[in-house]
N, C-alpha and C. Protein backbone atom coordinates (compact mmCIF):
# COMPACT_ATOMS: atom_id res chain seq x y z
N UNK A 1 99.08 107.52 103.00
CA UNK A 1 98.04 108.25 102.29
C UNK A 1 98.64 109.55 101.74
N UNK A 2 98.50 109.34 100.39
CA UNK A 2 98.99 111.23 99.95
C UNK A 2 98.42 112.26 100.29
N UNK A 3 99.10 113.64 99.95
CA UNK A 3 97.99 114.61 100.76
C UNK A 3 97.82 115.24 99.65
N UNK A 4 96.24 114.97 99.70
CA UNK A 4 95.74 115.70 98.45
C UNK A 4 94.94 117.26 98.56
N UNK A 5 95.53 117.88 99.31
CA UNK A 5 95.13 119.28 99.58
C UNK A 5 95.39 120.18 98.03
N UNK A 6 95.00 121.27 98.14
CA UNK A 6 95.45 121.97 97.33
C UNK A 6 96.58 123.23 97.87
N UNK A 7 97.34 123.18 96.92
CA UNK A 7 98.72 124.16 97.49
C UNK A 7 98.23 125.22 97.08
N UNK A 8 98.52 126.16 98.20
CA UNK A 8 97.71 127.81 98.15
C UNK A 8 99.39 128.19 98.68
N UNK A 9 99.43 129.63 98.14
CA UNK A 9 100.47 130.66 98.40
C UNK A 9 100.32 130.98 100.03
N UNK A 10 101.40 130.76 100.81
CA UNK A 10 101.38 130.88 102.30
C UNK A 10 102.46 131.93 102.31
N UNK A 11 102.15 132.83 103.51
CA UNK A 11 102.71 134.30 103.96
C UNK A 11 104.11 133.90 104.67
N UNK A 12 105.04 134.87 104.12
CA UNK A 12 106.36 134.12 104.91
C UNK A 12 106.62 134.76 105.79
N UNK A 13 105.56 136.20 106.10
CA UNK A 13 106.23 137.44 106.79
C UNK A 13 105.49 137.58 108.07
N UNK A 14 105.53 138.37 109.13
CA UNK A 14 105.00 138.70 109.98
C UNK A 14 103.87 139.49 109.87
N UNK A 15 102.31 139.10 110.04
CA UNK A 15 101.65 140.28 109.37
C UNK A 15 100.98 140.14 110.65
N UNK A 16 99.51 140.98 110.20
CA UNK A 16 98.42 141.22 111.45
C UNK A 16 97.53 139.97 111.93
N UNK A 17 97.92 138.34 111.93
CA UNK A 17 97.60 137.53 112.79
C UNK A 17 98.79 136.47 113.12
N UNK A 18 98.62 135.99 113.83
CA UNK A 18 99.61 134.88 114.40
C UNK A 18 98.67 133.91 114.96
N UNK A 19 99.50 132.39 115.33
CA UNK A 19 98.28 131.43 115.88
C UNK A 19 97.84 130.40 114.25
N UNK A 20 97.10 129.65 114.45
CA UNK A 20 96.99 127.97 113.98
C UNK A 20 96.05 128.54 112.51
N UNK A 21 95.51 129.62 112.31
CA UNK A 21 94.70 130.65 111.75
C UNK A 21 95.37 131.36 110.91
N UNK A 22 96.64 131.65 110.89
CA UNK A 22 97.47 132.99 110.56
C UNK A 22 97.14 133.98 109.17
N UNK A 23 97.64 132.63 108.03
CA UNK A 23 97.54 132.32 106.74
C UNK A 23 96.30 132.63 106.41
N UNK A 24 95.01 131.66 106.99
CA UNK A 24 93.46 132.67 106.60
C UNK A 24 93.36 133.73 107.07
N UNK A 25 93.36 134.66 107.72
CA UNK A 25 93.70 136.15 108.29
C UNK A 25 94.50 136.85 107.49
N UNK A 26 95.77 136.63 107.17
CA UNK A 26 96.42 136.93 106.34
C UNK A 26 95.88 137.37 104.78
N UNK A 27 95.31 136.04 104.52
CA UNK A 27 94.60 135.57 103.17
C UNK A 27 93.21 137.24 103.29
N UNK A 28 92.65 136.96 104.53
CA UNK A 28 91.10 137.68 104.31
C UNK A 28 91.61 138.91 103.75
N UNK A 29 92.68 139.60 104.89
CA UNK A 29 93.19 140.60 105.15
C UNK A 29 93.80 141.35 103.23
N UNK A 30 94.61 140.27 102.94
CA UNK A 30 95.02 140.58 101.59
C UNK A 30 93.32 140.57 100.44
N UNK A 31 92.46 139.75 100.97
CA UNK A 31 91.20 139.85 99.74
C UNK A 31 90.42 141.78 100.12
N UNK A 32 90.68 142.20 101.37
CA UNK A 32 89.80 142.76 101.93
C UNK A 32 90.56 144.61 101.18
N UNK A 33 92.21 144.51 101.21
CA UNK A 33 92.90 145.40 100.62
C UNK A 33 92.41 145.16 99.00
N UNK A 34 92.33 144.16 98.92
CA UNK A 34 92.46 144.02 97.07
C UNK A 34 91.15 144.44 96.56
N UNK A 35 89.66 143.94 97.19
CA UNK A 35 88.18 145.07 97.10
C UNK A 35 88.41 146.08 97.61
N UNK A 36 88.93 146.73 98.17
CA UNK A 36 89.07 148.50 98.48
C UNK A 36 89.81 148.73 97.29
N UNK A 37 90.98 148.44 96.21
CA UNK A 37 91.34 148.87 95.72
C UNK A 37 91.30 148.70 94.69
N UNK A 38 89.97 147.39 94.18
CA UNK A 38 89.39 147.41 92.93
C UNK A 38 88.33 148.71 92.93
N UNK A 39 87.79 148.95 94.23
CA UNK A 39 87.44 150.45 94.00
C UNK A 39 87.52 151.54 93.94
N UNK A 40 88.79 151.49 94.40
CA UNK A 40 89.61 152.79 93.70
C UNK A 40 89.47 153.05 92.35
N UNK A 41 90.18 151.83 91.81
CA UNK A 41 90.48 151.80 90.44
C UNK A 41 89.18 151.83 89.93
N UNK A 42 88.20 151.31 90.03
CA UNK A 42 86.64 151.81 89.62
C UNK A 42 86.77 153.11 89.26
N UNK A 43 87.07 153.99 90.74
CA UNK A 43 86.50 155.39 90.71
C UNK A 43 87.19 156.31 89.73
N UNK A 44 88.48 155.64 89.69
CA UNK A 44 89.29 156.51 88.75
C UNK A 44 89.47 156.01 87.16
N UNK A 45 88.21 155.24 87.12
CA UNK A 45 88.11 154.72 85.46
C UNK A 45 88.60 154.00 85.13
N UNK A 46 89.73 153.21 85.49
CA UNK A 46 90.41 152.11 85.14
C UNK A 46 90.26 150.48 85.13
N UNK A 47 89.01 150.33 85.07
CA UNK A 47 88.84 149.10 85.05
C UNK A 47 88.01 148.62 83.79
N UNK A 48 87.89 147.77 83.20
CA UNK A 48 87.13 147.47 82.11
C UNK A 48 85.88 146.51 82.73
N UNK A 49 84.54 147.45 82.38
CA UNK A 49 83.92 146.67 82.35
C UNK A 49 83.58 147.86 84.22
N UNK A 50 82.48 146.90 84.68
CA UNK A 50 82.39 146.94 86.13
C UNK A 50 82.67 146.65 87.43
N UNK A 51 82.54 146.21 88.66
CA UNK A 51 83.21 145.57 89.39
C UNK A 51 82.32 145.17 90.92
N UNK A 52 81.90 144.15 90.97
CA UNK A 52 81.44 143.72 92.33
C UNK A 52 81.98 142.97 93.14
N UNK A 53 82.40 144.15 94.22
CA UNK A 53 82.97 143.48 95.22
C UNK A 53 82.25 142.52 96.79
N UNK A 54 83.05 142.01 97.57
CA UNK A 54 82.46 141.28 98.41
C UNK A 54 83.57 141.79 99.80
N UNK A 55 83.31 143.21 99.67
CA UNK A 55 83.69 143.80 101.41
C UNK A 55 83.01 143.42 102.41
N UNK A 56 83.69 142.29 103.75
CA UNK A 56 82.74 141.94 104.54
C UNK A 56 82.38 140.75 104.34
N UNK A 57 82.88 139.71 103.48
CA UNK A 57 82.41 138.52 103.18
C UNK A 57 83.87 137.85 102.67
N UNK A 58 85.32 138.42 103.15
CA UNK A 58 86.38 137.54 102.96
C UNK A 58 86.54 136.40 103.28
N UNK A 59 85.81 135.82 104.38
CA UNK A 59 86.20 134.59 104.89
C UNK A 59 85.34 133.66 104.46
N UNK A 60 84.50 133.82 103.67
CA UNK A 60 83.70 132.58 103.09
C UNK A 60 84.50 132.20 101.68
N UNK A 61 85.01 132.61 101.21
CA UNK A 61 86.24 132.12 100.32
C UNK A 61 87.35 131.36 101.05
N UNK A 62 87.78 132.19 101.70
CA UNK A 62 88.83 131.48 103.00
C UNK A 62 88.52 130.20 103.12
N UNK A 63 87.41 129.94 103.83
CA UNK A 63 86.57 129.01 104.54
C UNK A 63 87.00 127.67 103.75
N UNK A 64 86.08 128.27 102.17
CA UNK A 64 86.07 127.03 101.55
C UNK A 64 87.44 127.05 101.02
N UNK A 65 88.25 127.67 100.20
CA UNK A 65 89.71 127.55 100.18
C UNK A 65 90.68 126.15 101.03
N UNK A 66 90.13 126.76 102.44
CA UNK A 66 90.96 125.33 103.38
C UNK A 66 90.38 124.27 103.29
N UNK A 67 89.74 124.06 102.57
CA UNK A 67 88.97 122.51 102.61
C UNK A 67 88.98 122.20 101.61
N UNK A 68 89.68 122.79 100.56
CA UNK A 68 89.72 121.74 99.27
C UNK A 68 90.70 121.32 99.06
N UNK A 69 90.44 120.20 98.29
CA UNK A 69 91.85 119.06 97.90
C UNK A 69 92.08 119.43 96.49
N UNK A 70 93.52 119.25 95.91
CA UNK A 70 93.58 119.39 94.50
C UNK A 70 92.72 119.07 93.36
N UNK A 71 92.06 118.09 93.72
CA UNK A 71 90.96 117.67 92.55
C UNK A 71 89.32 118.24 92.63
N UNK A 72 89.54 119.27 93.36
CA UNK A 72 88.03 120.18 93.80
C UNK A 72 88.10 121.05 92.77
N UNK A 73 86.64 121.53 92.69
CA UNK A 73 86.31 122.50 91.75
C UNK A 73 86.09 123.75 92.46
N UNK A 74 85.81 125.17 91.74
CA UNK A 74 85.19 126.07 93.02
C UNK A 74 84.26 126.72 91.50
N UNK A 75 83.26 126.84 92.03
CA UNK A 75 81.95 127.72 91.29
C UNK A 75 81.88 129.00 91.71
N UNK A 76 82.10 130.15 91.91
CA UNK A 76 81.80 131.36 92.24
C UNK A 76 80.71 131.88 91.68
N UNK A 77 80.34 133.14 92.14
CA UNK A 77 79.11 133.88 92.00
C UNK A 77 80.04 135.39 90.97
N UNK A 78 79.22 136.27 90.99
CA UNK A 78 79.74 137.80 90.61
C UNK A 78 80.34 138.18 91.37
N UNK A 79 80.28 138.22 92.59
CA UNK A 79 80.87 138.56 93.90
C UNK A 79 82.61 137.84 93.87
N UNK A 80 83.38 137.54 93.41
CA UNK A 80 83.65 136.18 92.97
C UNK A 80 85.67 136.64 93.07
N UNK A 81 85.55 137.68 93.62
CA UNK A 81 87.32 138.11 93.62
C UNK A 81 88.14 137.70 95.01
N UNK A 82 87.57 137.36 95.98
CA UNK A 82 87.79 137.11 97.35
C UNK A 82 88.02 135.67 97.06
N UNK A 83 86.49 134.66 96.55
CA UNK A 83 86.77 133.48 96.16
C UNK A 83 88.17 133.10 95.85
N UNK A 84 88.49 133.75 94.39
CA UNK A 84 89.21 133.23 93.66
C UNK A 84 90.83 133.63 94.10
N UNK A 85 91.09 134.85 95.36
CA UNK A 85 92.47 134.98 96.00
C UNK A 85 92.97 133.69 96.70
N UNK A 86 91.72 133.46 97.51
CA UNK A 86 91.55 132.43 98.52
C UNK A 86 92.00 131.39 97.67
N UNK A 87 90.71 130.73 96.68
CA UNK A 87 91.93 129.72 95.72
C UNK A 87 92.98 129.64 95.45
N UNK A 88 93.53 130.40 94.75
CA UNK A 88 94.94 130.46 93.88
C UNK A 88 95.76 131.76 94.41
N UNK A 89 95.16 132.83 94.83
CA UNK A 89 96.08 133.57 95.33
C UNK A 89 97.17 134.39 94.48
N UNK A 90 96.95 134.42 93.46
CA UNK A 90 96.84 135.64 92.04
C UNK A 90 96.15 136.40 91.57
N UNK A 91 97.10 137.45 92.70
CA UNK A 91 96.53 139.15 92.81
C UNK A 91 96.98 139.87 91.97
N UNK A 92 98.29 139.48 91.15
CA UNK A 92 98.62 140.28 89.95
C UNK A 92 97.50 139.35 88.56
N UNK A 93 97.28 138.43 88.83
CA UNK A 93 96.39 138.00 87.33
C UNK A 93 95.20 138.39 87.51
N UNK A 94 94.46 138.80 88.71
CA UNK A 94 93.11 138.60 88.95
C UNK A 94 93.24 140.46 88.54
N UNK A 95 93.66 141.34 89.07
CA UNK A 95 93.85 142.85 88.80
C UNK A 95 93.94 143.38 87.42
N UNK A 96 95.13 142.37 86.77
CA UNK A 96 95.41 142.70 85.37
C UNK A 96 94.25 141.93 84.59
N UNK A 97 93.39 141.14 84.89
CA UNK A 97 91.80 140.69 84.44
C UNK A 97 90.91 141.91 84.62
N UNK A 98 90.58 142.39 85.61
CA UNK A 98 89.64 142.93 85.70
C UNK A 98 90.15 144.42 84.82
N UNK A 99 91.47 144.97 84.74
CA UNK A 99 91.89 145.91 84.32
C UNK A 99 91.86 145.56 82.31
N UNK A 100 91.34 144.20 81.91
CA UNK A 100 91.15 143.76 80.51
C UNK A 100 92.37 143.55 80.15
N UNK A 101 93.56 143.57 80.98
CA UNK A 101 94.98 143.32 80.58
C UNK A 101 95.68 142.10 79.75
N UNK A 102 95.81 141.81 78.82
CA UNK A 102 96.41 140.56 78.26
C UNK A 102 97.20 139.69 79.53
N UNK A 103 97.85 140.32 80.35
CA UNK A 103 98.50 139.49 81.45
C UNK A 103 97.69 138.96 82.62
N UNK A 104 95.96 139.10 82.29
CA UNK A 104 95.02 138.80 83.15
C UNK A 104 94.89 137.47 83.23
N UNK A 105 94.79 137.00 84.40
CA UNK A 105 94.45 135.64 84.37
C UNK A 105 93.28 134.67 83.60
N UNK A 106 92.54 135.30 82.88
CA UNK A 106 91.99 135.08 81.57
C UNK A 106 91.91 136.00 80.45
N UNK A 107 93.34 136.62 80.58
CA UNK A 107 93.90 137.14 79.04
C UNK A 107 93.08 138.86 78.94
N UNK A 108 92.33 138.76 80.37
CA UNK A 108 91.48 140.44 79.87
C UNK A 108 90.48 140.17 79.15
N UNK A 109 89.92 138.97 79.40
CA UNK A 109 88.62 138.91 78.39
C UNK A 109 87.55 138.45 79.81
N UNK A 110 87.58 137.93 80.88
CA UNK A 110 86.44 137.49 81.85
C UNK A 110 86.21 138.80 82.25
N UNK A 111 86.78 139.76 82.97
CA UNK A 111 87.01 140.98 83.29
C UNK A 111 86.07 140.37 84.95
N UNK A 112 85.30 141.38 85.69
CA UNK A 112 85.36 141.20 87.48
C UNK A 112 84.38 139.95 87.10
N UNK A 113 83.46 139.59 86.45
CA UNK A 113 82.53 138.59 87.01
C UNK A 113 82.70 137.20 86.09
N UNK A 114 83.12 136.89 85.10
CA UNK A 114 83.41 136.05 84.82
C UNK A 114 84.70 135.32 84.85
N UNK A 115 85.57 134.71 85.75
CA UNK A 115 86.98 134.26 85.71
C UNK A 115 86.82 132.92 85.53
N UNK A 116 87.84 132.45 84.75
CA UNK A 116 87.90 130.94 84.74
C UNK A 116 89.86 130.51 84.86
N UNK A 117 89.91 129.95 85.88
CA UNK A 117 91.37 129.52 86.06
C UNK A 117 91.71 128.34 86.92
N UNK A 118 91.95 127.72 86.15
CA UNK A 118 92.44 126.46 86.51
C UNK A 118 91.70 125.72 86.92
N UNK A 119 91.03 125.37 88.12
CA UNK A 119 89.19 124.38 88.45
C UNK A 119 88.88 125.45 89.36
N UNK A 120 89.13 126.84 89.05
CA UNK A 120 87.88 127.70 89.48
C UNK A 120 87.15 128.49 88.44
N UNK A 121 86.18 128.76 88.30
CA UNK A 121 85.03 129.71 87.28
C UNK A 121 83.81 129.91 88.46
N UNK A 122 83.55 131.64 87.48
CA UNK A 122 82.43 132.37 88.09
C UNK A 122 82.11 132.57 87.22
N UNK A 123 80.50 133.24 86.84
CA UNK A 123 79.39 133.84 86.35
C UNK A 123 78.59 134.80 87.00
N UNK A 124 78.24 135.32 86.52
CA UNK A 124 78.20 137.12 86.37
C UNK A 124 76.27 136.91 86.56
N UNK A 125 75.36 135.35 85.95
CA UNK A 125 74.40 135.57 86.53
C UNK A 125 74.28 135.16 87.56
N UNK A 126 73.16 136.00 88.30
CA UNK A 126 72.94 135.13 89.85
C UNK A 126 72.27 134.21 89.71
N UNK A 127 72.89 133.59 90.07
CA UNK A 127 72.47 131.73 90.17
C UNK A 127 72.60 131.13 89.24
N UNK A 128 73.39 131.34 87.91
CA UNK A 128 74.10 131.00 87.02
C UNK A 128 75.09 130.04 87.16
N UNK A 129 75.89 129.83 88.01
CA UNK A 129 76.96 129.21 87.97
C UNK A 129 76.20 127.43 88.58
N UNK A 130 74.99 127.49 88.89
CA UNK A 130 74.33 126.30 89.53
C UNK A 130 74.20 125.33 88.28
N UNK A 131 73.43 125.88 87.09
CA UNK A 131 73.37 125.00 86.09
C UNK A 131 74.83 124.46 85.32
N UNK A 132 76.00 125.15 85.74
CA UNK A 132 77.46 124.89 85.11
C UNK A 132 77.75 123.96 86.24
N UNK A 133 77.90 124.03 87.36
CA UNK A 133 78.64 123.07 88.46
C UNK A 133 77.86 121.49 87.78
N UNK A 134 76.48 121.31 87.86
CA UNK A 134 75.96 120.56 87.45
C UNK A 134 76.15 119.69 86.54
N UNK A 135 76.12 120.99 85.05
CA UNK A 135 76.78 119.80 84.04
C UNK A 135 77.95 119.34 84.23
N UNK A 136 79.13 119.71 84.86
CA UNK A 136 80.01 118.95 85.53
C UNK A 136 79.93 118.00 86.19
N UNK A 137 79.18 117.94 86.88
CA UNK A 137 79.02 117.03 87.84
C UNK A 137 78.35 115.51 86.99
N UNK A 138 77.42 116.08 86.02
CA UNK A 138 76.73 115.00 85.13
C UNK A 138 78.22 114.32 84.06
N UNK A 139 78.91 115.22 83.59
CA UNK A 139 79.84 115.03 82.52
C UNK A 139 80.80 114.28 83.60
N UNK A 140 81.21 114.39 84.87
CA UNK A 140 82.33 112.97 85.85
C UNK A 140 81.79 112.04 86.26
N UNK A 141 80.22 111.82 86.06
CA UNK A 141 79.09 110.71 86.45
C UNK A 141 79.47 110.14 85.30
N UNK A 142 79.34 110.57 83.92
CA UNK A 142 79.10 109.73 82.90
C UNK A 142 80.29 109.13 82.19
N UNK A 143 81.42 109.98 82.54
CA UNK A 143 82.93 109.32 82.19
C UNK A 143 83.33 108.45 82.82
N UNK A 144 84.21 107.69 81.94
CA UNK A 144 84.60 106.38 82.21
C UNK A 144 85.28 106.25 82.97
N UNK A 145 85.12 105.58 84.21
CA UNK A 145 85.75 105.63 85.61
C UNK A 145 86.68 104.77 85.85
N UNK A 146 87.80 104.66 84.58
CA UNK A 146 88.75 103.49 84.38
C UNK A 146 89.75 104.57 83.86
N UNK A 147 89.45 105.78 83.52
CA UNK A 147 89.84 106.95 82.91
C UNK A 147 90.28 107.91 84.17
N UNK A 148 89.76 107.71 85.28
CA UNK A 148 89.73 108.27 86.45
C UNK A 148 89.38 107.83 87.97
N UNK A 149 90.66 107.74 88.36
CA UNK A 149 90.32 107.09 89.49
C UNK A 149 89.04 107.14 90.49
N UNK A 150 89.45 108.64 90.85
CA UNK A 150 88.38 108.92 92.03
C UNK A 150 87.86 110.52 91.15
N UNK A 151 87.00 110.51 91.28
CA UNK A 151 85.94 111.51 91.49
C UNK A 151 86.17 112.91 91.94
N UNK A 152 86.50 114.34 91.02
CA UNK A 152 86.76 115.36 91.38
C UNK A 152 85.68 115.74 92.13
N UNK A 153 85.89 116.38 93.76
CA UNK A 153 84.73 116.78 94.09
C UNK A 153 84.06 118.66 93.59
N UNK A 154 83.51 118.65 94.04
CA UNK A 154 83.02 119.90 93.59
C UNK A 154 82.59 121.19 94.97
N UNK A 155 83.23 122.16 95.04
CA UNK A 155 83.46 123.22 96.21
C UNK A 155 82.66 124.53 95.77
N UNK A 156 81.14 124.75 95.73
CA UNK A 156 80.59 125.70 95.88
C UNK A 156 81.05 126.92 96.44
N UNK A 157 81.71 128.17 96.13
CA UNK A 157 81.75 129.02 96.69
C UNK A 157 80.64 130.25 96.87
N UNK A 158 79.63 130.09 97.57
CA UNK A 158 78.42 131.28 97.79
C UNK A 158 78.08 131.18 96.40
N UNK A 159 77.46 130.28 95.79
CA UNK A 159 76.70 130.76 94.36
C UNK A 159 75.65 131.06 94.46
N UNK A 160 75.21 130.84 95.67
CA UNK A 160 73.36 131.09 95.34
C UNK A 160 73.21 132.61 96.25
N UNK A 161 73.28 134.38 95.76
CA UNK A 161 72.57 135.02 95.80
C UNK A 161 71.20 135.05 96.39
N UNK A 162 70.80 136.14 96.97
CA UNK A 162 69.60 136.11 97.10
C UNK A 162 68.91 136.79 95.65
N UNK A 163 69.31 136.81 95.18
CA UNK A 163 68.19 136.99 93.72
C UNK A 163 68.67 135.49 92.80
N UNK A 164 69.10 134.60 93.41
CA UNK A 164 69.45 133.18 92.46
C UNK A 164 67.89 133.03 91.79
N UNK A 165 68.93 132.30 90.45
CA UNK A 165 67.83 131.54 89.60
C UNK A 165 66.86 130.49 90.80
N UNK A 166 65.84 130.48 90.83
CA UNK A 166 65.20 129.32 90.88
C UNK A 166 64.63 128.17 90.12
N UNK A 167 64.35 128.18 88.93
CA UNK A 167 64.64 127.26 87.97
C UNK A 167 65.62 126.88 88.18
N UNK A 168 66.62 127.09 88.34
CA UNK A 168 67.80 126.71 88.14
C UNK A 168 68.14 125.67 89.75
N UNK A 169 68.09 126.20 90.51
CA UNK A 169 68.43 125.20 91.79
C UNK A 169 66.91 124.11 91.65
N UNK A 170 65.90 124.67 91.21
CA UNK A 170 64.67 123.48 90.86
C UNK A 170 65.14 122.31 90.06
N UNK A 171 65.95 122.43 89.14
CA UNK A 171 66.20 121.93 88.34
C UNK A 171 67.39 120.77 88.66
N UNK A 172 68.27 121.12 89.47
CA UNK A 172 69.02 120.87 89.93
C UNK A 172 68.35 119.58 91.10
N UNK A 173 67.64 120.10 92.15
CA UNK A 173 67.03 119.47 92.55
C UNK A 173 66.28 117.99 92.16
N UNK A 174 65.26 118.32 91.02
CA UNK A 174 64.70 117.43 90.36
C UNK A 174 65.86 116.40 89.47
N UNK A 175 66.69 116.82 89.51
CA UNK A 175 68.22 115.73 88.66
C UNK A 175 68.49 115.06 89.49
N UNK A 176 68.51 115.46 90.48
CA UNK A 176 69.73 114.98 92.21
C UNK A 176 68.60 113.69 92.27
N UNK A 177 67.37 113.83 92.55
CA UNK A 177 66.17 112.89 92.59
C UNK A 177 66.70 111.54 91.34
N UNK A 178 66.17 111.70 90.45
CA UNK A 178 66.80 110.81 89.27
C UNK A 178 67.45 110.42 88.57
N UNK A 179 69.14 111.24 88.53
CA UNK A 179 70.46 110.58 88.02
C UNK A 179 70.74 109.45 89.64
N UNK A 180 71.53 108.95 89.05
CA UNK A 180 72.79 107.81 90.03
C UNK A 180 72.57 108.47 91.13
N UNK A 181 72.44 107.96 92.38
CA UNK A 181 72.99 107.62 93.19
C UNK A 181 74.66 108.60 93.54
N UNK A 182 74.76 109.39 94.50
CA UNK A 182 76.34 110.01 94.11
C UNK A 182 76.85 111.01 93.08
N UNK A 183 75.91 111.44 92.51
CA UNK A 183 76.20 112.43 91.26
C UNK A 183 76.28 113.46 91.84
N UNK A 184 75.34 113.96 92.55
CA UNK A 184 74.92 115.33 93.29
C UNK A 184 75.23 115.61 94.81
N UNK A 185 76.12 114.68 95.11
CA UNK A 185 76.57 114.60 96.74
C UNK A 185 75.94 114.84 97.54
């Protein structure tokens, strides 16, 4: 059986955990420096645009991070910079993004709440990113499954806010009811 994990950047050095864990600790530890010092850079004007961070909530990126396989998606929220370390683990693209930098991992144009890289994307509304996972999910239902073996799954990272759309997860809901069988997991 191949291993279809997804390859994340692993720590080669001795840091502040050790044990079967290390790497997520490591991982939180590096998301938890990188929101303290997107607010720095806040305070001292340098960022384009605004910035919401998720101090205190590193390990739910983590979390889902270790459980996806290469062919997973991740949906983020605004909150959405912890997510996306945990994914991919590009702290110089995700910095030079939010800083509007051409060397940003979307060129300086997503800036803190919108990123899109590689099969991760966030949105900036709350509960926004529910109606996008979706049409995804409708658009690998309806493609030709001779075109694709198996089925990208799809890895929610915290999209639903407590101020989430509700239309929007209603909606969602009421689809899951009447598409296929398997669309909506």
């Amino acid at each position: 059986m191949t291993d279809t994990r997804l390859e994340r950047p692993r720590s080669t050095h001795d840091g502040p955990a050790a044990g079967p864990y290390a790497d997520e600790v490591r991982t939180a530890f590096l998301i938890r420096k990188a929101e303290h010092r997107l607010l720095e850079l806040f305070a001292e004007g340098k960022l384009f645009g605004t910035v919401h961070t998720a101090v205190g909530q590193e390990f739910v990126g983590v979390a889902v991070a270790r459980a996806l396989e290469a062919a997973d998606y991740v949906f983020s929220n605004h909150r959405c910079h912890g997510h996306f370390l945990a994914y991919c683990g590009n702290l110089v693209g995700l910095i030079a993004e939010i800083m509007g930098k051409s060397t940003g991992a979307c060129a300086g144009r997503g800036g803190s709440q919108h990123l899109h890289y590689q099969r991760f994307s966030s949105n900036g509304i709350q509960g926004g990113i529910v109606p996008i996972s979706l049409g995804l999910a409708m658009a690998q239902e309806l493609e030709d499954s001779t075109r694709r073996p198996e089925s990208p799954h799809q890895a929610p990272a915290s999209p639903l806010p407590s101020a989430a759309s509700l239309s929007a997860i209603r909606s969602r809901s009421t689809l899951r009811r009447i598409l296929p069988t398997g669309l909506m997991g």
